[in-house]
C-alpha atoms as a PDB file:
ATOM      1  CA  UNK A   1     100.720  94.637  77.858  1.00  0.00           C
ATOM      2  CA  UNK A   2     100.777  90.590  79.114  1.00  0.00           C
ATOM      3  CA  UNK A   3     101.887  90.146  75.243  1.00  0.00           C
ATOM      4  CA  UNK A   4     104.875  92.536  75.289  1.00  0.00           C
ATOM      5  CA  UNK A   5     105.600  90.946  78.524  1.00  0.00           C
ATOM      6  CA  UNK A   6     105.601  87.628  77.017  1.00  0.00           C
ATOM      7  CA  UNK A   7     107.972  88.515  74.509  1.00  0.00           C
ATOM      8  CA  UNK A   8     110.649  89.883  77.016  1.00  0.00           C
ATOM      9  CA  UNK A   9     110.176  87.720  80.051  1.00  0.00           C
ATOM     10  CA  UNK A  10     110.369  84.458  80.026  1.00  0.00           C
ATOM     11  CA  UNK A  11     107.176  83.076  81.172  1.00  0.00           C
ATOM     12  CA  UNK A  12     105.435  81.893  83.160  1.00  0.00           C
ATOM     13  CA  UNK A  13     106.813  83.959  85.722  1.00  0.00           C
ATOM     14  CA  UNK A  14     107.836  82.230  89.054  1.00  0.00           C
ATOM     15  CA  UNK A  15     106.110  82.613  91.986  1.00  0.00           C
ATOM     16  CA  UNK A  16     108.706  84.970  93.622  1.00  0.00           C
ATOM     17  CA  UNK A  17     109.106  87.205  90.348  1.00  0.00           C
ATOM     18  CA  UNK A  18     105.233  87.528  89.778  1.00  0.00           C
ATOM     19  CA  UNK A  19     104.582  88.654  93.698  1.00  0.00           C
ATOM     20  CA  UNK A  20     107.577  91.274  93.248  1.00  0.00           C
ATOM     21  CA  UNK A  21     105.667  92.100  90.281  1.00  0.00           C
ATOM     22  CA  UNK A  22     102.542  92.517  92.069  1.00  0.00           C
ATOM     23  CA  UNK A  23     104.213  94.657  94.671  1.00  0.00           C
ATOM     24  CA  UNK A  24     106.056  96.747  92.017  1.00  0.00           C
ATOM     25  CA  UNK A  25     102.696  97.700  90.201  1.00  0.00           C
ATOM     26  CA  UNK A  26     100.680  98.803  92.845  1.00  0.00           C
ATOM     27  CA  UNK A  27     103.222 101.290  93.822  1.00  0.00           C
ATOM     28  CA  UNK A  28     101.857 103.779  90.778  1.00  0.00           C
ATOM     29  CA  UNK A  29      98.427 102.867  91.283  1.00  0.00           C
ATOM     30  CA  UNK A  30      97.944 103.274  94.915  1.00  0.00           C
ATOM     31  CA  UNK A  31     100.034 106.438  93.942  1.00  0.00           C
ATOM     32  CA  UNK A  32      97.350 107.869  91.571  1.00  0.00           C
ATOM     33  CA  UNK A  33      94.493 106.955  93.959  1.00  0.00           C
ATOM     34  CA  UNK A  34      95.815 108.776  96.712  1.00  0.00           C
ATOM     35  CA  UNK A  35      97.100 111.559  94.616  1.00  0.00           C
ATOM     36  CA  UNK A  36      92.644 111.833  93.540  1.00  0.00           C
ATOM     37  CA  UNK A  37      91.975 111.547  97.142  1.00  0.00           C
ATOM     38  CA  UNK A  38      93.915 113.936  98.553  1.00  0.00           C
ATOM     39  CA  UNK A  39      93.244 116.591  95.273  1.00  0.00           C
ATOM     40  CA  UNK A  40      90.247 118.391  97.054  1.00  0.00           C
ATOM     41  CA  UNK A  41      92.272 119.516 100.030  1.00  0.00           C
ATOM     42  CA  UNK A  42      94.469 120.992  98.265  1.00  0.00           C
ATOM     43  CA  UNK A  43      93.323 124.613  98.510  1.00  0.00           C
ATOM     44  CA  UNK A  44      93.924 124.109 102.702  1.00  0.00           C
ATOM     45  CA  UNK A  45      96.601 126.418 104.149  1.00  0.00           C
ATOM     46  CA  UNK A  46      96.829 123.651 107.459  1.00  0.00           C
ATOM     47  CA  UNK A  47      95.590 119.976 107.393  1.00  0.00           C
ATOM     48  CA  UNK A  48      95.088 118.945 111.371  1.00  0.00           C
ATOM     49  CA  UNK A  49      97.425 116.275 112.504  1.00  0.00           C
ATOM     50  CA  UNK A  50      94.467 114.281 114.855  1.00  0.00           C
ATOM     51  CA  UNK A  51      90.998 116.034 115.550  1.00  0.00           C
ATOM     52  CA  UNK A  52      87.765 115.607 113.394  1.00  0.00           C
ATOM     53  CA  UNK A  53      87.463 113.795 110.192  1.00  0.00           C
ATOM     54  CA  UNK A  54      89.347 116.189 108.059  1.00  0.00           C
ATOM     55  CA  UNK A  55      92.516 115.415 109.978  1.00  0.00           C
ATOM     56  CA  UNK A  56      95.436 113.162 109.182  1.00  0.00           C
ATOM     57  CA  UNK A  57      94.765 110.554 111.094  1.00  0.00           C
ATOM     58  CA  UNK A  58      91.218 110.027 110.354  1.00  0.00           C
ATOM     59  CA  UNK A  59      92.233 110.045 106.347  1.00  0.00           C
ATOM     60  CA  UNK A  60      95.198 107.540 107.430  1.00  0.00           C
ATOM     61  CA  UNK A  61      92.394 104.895 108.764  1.00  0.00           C
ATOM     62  CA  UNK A  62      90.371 105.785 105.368  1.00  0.00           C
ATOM     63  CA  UNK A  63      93.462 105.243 103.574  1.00  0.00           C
ATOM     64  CA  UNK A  64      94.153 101.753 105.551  1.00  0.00           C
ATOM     65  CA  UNK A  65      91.035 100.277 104.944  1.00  0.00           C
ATOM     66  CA  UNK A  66      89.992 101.472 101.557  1.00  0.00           C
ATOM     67  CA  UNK A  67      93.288 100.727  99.792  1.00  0.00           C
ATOM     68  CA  UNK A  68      93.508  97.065 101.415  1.00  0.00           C
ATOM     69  CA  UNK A  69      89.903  96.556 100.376  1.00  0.00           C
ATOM     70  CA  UNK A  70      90.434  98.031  96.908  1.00  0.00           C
ATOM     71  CA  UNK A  71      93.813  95.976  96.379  1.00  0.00           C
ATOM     72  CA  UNK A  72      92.217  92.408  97.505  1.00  0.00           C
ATOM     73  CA  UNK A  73      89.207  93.677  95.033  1.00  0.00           C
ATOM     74  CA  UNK A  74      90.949  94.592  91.933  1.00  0.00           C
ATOM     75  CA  UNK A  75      94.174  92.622  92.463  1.00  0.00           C
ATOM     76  CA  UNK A  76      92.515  89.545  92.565  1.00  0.00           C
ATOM     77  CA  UNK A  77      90.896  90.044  89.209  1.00  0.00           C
ATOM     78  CA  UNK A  78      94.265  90.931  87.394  1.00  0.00           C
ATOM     79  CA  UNK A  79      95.917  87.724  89.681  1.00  0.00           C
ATOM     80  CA  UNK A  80      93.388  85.362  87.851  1.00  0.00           C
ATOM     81  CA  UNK A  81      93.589  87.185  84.370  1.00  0.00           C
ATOM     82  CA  UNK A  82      97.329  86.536  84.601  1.00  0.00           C
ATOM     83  CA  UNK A  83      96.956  83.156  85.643  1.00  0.00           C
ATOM     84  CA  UNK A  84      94.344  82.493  82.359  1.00  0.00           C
ATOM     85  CA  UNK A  85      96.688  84.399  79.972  1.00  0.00           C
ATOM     86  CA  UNK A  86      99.777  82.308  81.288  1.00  0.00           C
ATOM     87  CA  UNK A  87     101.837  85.209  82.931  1.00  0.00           C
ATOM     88  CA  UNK A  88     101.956  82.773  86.069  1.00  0.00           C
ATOM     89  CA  UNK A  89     101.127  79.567  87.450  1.00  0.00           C
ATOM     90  CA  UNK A  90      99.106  78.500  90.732  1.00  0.00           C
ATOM     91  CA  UNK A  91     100.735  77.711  93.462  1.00  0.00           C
ATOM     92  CA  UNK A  92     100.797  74.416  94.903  1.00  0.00           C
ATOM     93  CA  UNK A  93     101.559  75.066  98.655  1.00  0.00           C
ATOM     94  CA  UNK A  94     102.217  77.799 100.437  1.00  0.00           C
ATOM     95  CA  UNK A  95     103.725  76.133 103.981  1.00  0.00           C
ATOM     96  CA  UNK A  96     104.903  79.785 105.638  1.00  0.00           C
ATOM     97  CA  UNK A  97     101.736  81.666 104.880  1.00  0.00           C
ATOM     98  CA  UNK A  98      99.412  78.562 105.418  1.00  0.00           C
ATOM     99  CA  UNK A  99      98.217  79.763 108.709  1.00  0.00           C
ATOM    100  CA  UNK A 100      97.326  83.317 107.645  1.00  0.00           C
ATOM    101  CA  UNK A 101      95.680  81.808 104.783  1.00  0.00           C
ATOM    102  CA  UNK A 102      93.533  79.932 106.622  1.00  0.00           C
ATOM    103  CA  UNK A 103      92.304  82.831 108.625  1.00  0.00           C
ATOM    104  CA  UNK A 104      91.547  84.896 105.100  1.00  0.00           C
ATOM    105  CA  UNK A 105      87.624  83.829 103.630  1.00  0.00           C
ATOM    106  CA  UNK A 106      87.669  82.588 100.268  1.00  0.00           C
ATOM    107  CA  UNK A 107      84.960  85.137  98.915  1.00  0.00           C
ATOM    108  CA  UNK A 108      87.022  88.198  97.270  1.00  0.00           C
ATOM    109  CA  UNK A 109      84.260  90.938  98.408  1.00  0.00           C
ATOM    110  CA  UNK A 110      84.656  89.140 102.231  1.00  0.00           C
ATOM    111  CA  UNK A 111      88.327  88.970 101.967  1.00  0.00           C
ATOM    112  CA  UNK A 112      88.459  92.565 101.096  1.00  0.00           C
ATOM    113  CA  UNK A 113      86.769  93.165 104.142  1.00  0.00           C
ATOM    114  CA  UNK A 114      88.410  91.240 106.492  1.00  0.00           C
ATOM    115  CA  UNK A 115      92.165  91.995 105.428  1.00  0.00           C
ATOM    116  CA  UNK A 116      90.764  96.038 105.292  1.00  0.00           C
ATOM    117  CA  UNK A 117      89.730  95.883 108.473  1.00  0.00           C
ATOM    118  CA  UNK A 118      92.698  93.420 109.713  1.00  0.00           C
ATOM    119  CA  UNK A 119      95.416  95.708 108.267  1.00  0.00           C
ATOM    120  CA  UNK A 120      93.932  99.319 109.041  1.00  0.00           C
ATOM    121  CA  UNK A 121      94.374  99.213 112.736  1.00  0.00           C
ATOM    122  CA  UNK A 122      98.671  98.551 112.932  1.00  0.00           C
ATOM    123  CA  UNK A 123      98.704 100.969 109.965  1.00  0.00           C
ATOM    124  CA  UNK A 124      96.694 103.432 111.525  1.00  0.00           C
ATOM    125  CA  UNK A 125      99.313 102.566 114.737  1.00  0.00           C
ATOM    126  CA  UNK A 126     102.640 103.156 112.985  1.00  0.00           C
ATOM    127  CA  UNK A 127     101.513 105.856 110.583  1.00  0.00           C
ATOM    128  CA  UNK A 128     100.061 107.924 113.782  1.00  0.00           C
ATOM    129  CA  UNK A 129     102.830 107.483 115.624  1.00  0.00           C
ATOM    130  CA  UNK A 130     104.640 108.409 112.905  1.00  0.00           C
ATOM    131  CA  UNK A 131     102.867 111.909 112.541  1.00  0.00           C
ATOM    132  CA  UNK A 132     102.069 112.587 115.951  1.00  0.00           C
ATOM    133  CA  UNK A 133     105.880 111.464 116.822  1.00  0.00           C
ATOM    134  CA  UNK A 134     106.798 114.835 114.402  1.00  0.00           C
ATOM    135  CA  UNK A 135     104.674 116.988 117.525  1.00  0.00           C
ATOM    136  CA  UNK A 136     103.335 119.285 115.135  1.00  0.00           C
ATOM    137  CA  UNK A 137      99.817 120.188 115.077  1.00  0.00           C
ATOM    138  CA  UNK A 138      98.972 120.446 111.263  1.00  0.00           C
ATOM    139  CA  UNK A 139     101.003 119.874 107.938  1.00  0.00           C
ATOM    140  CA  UNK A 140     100.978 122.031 105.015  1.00  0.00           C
ATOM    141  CA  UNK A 141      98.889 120.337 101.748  1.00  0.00           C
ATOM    142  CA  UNK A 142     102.705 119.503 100.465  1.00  0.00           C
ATOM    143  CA  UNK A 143     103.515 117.851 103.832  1.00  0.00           C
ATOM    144  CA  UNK A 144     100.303 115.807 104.262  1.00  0.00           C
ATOM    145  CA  UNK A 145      99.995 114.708 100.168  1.00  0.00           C
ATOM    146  CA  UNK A 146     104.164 113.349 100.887  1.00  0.00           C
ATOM    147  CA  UNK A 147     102.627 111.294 103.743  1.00  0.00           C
ATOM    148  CA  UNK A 148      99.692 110.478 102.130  1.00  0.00           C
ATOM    149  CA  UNK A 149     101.646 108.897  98.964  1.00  0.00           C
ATOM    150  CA  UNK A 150     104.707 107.165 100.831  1.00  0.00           C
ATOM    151  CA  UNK A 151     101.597 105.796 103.189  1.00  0.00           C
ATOM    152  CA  UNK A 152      99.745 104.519 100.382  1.00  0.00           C
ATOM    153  CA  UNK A 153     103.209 102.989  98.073  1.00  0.00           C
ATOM    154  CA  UNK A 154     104.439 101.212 101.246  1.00  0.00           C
ATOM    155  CA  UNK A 155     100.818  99.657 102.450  1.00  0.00           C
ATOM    156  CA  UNK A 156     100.423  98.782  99.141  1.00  0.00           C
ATOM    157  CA  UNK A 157     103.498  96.964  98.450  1.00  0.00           C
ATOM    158  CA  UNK A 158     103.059  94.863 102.017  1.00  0.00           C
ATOM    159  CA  UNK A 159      99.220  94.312 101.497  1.00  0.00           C
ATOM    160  CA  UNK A 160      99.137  93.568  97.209  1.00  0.00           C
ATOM    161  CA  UNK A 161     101.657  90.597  97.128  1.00  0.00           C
ATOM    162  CA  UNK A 162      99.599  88.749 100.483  1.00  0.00           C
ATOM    163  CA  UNK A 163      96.817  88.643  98.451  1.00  0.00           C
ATOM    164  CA  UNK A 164      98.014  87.638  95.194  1.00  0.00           C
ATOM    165  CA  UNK A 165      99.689  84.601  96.962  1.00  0.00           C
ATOM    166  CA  UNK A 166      96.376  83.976  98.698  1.00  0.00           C
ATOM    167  CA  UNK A 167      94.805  83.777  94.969  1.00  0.00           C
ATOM    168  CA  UNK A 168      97.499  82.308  93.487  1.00  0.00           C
ATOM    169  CA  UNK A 169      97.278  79.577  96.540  1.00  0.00           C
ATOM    170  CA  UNK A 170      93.756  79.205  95.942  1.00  0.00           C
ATOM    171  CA  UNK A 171      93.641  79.008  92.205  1.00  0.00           C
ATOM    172  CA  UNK A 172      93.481  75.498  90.351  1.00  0.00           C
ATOM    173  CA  UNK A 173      96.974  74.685  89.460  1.00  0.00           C
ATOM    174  CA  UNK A 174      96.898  73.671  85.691  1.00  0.00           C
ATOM    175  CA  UNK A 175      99.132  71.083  84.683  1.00  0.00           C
ATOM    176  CA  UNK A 176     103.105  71.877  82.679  1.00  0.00           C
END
């Protein structure tokens, strides 16, 4: 794929264009995830809104914090295979996001943790409020998997091009 890209973009890609990239790509695989997740509920006539840990709400904070932990986990490895196979370069400062970089650990496995749990709680807020805000009591399988997916696309285009920056940031920059 980076070869086919290679031949119709010209590369590397800037900064901008790669984290738009980023963003863009993690829309079909947070997608397919979620679609797998949500599969074995699908033979429920009525998913509860808020209650016990088969509700929405509950799989909203599972959502939050294992898609945020997944993304900084696997996105970091394809940030630094694009950065080796030339698709983009490092960046060399970052001045706007500087300060929530320096909050964010170094370690992938810790950063995954921290932005997981970091992000889960306002996205737990707004999607709840969200649901909750609709006053009904359960959704149909149909209902919940369309909340489920838009949940997923939109936390992973806001979460996916953070952390790329923060790897691109922390990467060696290799000279022109």
């Amino acid at each position: 794929m980076i070869a086919r890209l290679k031949r119709l973009l010209p590369l590397p890609l800037g900064v901008g264009a790669y984290l738009a990239y980023q963003a863009l790509g993690s829309i079909p695989v947070n997608l397919i995830i979620n679609y797998a997740f949500a599969w074995p509920s699908r033979h429920r006539d009525l998913i509860p809104v808020r209650g016990g840990s088969d509700s929405v709400v509950f799989d909203t904070l599972l959502t939050s914090c294992l898609l945020c932990a997944l993304t900084v986990l696997v996105g970091s490895w394809f940030v630094r295979r694009d950065l080796r196979n030339g698709l983009t370069r490092g960046l060399t400062s970052a001045p706007r996001a500087s300060a929530l970089f320096k909050l964010l650990p170094r370690h992938t496995l810790a950063r995954a943790l921290v932005l997981g749990s970091a992000v889960a709680a306002p996205a737990l807020l707004c999607a709840a409020a969200w649901v909750l805000a609709s006053g009904r009591a359960h959704l149909s399988f149909a209902e919940f998997l369309r909340f489920k997916l838009t949940f997923a696309g939109v936390l992973g285009v806001l979460v996916t091009p953070v952390n790329a920056a923060y790897v691109l940031r922390d990467e060696p920059v290799e000279p022109a």
